[in-house]
C-alpha atoms as a PDB file:
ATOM      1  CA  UNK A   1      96.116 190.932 -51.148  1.00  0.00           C
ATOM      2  CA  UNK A   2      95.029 191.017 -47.189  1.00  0.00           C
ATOM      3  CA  UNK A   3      91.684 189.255 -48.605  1.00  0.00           C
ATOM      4  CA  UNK A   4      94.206 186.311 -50.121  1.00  0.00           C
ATOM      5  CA  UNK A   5      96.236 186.503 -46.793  1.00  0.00           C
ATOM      6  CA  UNK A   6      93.195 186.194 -44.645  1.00  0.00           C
ATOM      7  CA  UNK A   7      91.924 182.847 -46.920  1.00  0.00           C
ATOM      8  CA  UNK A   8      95.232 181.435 -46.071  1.00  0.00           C
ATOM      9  CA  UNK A   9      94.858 181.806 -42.655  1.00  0.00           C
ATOM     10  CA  UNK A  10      91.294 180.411 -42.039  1.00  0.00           C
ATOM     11  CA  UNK A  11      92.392 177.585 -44.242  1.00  0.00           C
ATOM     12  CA  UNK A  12      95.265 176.804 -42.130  1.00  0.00           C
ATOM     13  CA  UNK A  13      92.897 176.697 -39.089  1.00  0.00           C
ATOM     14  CA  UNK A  14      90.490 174.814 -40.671  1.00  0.00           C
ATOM     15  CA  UNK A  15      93.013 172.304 -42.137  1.00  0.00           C
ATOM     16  CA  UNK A  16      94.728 172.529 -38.260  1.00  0.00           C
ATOM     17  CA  UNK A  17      91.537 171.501 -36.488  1.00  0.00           C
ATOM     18  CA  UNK A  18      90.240 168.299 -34.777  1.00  0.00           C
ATOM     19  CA  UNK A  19      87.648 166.419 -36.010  1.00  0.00           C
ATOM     20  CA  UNK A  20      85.824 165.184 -33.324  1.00  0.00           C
ATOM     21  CA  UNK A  21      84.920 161.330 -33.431  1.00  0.00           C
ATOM     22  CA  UNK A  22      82.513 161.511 -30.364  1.00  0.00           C
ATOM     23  CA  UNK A  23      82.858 164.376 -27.574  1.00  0.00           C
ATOM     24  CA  UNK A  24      80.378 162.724 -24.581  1.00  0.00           C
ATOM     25  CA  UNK A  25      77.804 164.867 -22.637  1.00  0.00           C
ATOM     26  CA  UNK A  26      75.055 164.525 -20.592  1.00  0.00           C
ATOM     27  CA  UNK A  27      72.449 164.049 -23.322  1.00  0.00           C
ATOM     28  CA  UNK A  28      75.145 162.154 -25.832  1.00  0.00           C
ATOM     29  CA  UNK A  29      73.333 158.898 -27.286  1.00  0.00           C
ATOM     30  CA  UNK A  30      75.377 155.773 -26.324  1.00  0.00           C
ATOM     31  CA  UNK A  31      72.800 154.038 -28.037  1.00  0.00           C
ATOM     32  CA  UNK A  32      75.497 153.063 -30.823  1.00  0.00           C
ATOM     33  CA  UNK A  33      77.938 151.518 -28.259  1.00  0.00           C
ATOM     34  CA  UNK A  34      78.141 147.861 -27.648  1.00  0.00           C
ATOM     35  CA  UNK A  35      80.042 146.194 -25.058  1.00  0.00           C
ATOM     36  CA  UNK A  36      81.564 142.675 -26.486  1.00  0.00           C
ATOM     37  CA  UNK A  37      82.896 140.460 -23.739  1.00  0.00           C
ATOM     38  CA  UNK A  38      84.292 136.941 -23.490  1.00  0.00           C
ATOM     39  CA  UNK A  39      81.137 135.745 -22.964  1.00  0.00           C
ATOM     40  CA  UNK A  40      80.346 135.246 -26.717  1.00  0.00           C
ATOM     41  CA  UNK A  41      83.459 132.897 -26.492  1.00  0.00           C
ATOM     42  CA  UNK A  42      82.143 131.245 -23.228  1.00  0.00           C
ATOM     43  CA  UNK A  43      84.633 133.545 -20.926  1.00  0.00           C
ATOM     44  CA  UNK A  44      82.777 135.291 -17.776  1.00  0.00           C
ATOM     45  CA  UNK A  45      84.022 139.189 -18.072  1.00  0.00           C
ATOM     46  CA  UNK A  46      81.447 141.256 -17.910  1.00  0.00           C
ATOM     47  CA  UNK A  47      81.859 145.129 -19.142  1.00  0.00           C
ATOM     48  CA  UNK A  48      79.655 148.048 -18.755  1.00  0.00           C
ATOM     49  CA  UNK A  49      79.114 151.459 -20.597  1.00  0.00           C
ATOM     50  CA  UNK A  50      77.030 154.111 -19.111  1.00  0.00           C
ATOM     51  CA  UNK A  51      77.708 158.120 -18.974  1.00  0.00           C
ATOM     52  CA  UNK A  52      78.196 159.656 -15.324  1.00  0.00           C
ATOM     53  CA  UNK A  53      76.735 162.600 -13.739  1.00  0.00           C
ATOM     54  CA  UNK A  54      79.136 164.636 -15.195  1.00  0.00           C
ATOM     55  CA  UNK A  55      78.576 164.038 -18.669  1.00  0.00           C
ATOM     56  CA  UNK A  56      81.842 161.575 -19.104  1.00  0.00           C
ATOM     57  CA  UNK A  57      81.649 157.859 -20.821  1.00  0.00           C
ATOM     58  CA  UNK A  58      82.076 155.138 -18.191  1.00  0.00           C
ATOM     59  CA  UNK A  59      83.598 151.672 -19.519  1.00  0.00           C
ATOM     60  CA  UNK A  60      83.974 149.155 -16.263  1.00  0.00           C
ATOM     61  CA  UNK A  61      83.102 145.659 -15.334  1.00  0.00           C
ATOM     62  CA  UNK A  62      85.402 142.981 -14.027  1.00  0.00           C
ATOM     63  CA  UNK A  63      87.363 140.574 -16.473  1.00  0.00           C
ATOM     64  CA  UNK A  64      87.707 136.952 -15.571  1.00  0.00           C
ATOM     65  CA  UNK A  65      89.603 134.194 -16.707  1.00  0.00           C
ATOM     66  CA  UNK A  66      87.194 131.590 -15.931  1.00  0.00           C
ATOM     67  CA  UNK A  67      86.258 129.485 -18.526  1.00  0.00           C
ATOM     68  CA  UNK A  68      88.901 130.937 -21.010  1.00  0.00           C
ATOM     69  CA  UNK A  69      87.741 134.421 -20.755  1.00  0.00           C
ATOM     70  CA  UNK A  70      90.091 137.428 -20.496  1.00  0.00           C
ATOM     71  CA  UNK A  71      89.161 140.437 -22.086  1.00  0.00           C
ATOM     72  CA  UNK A  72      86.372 143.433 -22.405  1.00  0.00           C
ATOM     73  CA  UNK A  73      85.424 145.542 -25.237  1.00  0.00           C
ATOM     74  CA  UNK A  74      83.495 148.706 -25.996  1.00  0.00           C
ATOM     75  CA  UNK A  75      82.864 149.435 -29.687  1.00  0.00           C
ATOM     76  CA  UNK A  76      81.397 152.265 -31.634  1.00  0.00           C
ATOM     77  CA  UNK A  77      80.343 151.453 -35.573  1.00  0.00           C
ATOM     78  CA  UNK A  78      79.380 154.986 -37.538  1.00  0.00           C
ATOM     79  CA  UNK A  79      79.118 155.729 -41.292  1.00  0.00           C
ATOM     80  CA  UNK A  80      82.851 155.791 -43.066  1.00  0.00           C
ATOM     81  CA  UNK A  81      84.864 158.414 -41.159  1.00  0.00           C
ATOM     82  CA  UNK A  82      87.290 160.325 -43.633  1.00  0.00           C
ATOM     83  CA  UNK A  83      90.857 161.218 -41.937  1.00  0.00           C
ATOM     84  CA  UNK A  84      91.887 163.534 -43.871  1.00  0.00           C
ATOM     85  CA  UNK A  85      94.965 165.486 -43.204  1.00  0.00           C
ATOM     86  CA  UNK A  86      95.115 163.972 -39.621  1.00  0.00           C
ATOM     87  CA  UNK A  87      97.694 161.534 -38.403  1.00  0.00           C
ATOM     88  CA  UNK A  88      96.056 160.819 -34.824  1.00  0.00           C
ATOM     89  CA  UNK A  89      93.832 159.954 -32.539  1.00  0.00           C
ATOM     90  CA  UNK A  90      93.347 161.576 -29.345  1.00  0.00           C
ATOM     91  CA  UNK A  91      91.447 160.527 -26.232  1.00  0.00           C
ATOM     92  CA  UNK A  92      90.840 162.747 -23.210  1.00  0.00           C
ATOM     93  CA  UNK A  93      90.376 160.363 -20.324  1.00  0.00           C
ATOM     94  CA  UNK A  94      90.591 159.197 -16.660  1.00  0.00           C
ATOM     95  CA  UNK A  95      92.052 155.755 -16.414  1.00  0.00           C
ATOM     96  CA  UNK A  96      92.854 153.205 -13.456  1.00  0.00           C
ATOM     97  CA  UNK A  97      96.474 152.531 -13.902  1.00  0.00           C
ATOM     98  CA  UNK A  98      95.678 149.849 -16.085  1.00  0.00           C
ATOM     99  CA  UNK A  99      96.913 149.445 -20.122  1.00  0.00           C
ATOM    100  CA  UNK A 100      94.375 149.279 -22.089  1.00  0.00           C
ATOM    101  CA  UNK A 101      94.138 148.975 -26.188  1.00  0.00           C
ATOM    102  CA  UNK A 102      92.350 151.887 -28.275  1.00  0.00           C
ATOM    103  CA  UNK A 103      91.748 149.660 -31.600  1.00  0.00           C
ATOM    104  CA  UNK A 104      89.758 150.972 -35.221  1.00  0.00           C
ATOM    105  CA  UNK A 105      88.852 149.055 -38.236  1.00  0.00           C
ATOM    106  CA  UNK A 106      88.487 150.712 -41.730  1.00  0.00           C
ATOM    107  CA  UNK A 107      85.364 148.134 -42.323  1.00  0.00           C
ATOM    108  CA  UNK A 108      82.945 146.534 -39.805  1.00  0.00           C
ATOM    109  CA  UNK A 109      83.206 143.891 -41.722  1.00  0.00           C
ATOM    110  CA  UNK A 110      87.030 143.004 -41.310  1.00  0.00           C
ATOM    111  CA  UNK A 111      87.871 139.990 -39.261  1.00  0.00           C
ATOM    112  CA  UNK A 112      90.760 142.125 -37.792  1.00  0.00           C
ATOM    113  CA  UNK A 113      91.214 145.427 -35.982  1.00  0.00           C
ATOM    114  CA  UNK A 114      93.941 147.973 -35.730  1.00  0.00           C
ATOM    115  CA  UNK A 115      95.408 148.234 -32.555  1.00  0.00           C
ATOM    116  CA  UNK A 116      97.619 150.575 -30.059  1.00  0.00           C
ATOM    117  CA  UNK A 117      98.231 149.871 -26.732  1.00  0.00           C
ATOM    118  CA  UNK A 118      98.185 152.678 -23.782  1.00  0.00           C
ATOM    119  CA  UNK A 119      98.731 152.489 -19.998  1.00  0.00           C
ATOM    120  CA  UNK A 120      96.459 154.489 -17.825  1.00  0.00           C
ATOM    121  CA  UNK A 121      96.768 156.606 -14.766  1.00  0.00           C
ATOM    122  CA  UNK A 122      94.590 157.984 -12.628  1.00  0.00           C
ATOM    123  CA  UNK A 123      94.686 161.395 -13.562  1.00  0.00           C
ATOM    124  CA  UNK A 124      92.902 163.136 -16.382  1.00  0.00           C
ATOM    125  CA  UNK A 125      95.097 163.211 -19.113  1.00  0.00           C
ATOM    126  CA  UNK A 126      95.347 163.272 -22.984  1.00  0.00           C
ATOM    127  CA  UNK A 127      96.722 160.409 -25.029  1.00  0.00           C
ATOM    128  CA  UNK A 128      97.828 160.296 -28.237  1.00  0.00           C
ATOM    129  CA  UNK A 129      97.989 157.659 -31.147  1.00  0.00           C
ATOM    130  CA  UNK A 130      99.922 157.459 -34.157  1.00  0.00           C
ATOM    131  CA  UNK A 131      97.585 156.269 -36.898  1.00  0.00           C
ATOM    132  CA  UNK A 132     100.115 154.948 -38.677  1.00  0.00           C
ATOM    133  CA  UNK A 133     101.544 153.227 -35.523  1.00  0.00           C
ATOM    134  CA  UNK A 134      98.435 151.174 -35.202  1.00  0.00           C
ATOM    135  CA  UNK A 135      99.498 147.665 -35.856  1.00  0.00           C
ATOM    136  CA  UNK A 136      96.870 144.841 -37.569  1.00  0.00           C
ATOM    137  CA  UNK A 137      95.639 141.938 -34.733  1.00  0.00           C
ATOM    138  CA  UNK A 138      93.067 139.463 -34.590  1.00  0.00           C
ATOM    139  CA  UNK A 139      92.650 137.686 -31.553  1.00  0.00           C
ATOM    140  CA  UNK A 140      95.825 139.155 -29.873  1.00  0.00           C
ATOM    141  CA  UNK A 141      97.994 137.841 -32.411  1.00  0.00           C
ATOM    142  CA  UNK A 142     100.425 140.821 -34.896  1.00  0.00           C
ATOM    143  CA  UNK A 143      98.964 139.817 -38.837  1.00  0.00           C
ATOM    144  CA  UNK A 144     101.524 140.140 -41.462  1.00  0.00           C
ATOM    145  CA  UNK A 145     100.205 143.182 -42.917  1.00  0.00           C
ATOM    146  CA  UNK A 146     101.215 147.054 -42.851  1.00  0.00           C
ATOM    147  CA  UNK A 147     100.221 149.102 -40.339  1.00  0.00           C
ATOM    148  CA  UNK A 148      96.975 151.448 -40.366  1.00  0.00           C
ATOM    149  CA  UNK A 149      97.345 153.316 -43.943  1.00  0.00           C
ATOM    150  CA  UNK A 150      93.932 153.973 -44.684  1.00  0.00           C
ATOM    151  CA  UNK A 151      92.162 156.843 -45.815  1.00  0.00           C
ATOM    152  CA  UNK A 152      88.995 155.857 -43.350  1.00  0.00           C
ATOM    153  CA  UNK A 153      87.913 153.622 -40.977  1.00  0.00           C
ATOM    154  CA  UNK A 154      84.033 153.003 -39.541  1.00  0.00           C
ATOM    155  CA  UNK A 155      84.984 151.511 -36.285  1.00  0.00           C
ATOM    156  CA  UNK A 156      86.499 152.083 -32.583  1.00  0.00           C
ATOM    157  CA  UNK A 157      86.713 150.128 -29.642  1.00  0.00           C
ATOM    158  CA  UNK A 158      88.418 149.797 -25.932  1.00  0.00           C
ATOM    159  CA  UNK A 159      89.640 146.835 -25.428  1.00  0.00           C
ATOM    160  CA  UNK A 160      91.129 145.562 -21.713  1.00  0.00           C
ATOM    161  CA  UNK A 161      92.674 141.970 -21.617  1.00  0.00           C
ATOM    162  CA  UNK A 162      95.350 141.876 -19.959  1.00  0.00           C
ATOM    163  CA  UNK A 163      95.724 137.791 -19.081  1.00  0.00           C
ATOM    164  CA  UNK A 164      94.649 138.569 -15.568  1.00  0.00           C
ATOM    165  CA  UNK A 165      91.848 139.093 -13.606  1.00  0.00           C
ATOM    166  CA  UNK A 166      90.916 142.554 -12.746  1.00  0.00           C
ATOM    167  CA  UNK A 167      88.682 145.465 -11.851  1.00  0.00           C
ATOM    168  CA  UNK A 168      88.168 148.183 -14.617  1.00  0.00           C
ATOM    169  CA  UNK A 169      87.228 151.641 -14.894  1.00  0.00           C
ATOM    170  CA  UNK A 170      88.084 153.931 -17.698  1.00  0.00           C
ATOM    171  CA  UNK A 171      86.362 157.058 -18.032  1.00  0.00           C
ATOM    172  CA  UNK A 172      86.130 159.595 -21.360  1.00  0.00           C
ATOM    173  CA  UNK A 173      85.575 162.589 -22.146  1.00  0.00           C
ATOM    174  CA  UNK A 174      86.239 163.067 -25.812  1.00  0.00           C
ATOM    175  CA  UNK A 175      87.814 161.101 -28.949  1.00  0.00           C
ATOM    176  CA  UNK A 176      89.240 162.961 -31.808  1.00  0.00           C
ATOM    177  CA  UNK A 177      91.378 162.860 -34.654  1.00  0.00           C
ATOM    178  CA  UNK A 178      94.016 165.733 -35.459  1.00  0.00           C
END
């Protein structure tokens, strides 16, 4: 009987627990990050990705609305990533004070992304984002189709556009789902 109870219990925790999507150190490999500006649609943003003396991802740069431009991206592609039981994301991080958009994608190959939208401060802090919240976009513009469902996804990204042109600096500690 205590033997059954005790199974229950480390189950629960186990169920319970995050599942870290990428927790950044020191000697993390950013390797697999790839900042996408508006430069591959002639825009002159330019975004960066680095990790900082103490062991925390760095996305900055400056957008720019010259020549159509307008937005920044950081984006991480990894094998299918099962969610499980969870029904969020989390993000430990330092922003600016400006919004931002956390965004997945069940396929690299979709044309479209998932998308939430957060504001920063300029405090460390926690945020936290419904899955099934996430709405569908491509290009900035809602799709007629449901909200993130999935079972999956194999993509994340940081997105700022904000239709102005701005300074950046978010930095993170750790992404997970729970």
């Amino acid at each position: 009987m205590m033997q059954k109870s005790l199974i229950s219990i480390l189950l629960l925790l186990i169920m319970s627990s995050e599942q870290i999507i990428f927790d950044f150190s020191k000697e993390s490999d950013i390797s697999s990050w790839r900042v996408i500006d508006d430069v591959v649609m002639g825009g002159e943003s330019l975004g960066n990705f680095t990790i900082n003396t103490e062991g925390n991802a760095v996305f900055f740069g400056k957008v720019s609305l010259e020549n159509n431009g307008g937005f920044s991206s950081v984006r991480h592609q990894f094998l299918q990533r099962k969610i499980n039981s969870s029904t969020k994301i989390k993000v430990r991080l330092k922003g600016d004070g400006n919004k931002y958009q956390f965004r997945i994608k069940k396929s690299q190959n979709d044309y479209y992304s998932y998308v939430a939208t957060f504001q920063t401060n300029t405090t460390w802090e926690t945020i936290e984002i419904n899955l099934s919240e996430m709405q569908p976009k491509f290009r900035g513009r809602a799709l007629s189709l449901p909200n993130f469902s999935e079972n999956s996804f194999e993509e994340i990204a940081f997105l700022i556009g904000n239709k102005k042109a701005q300074d950046f600096r978010l930095e993170i500690d750790k992404i997970y789902l729970e």
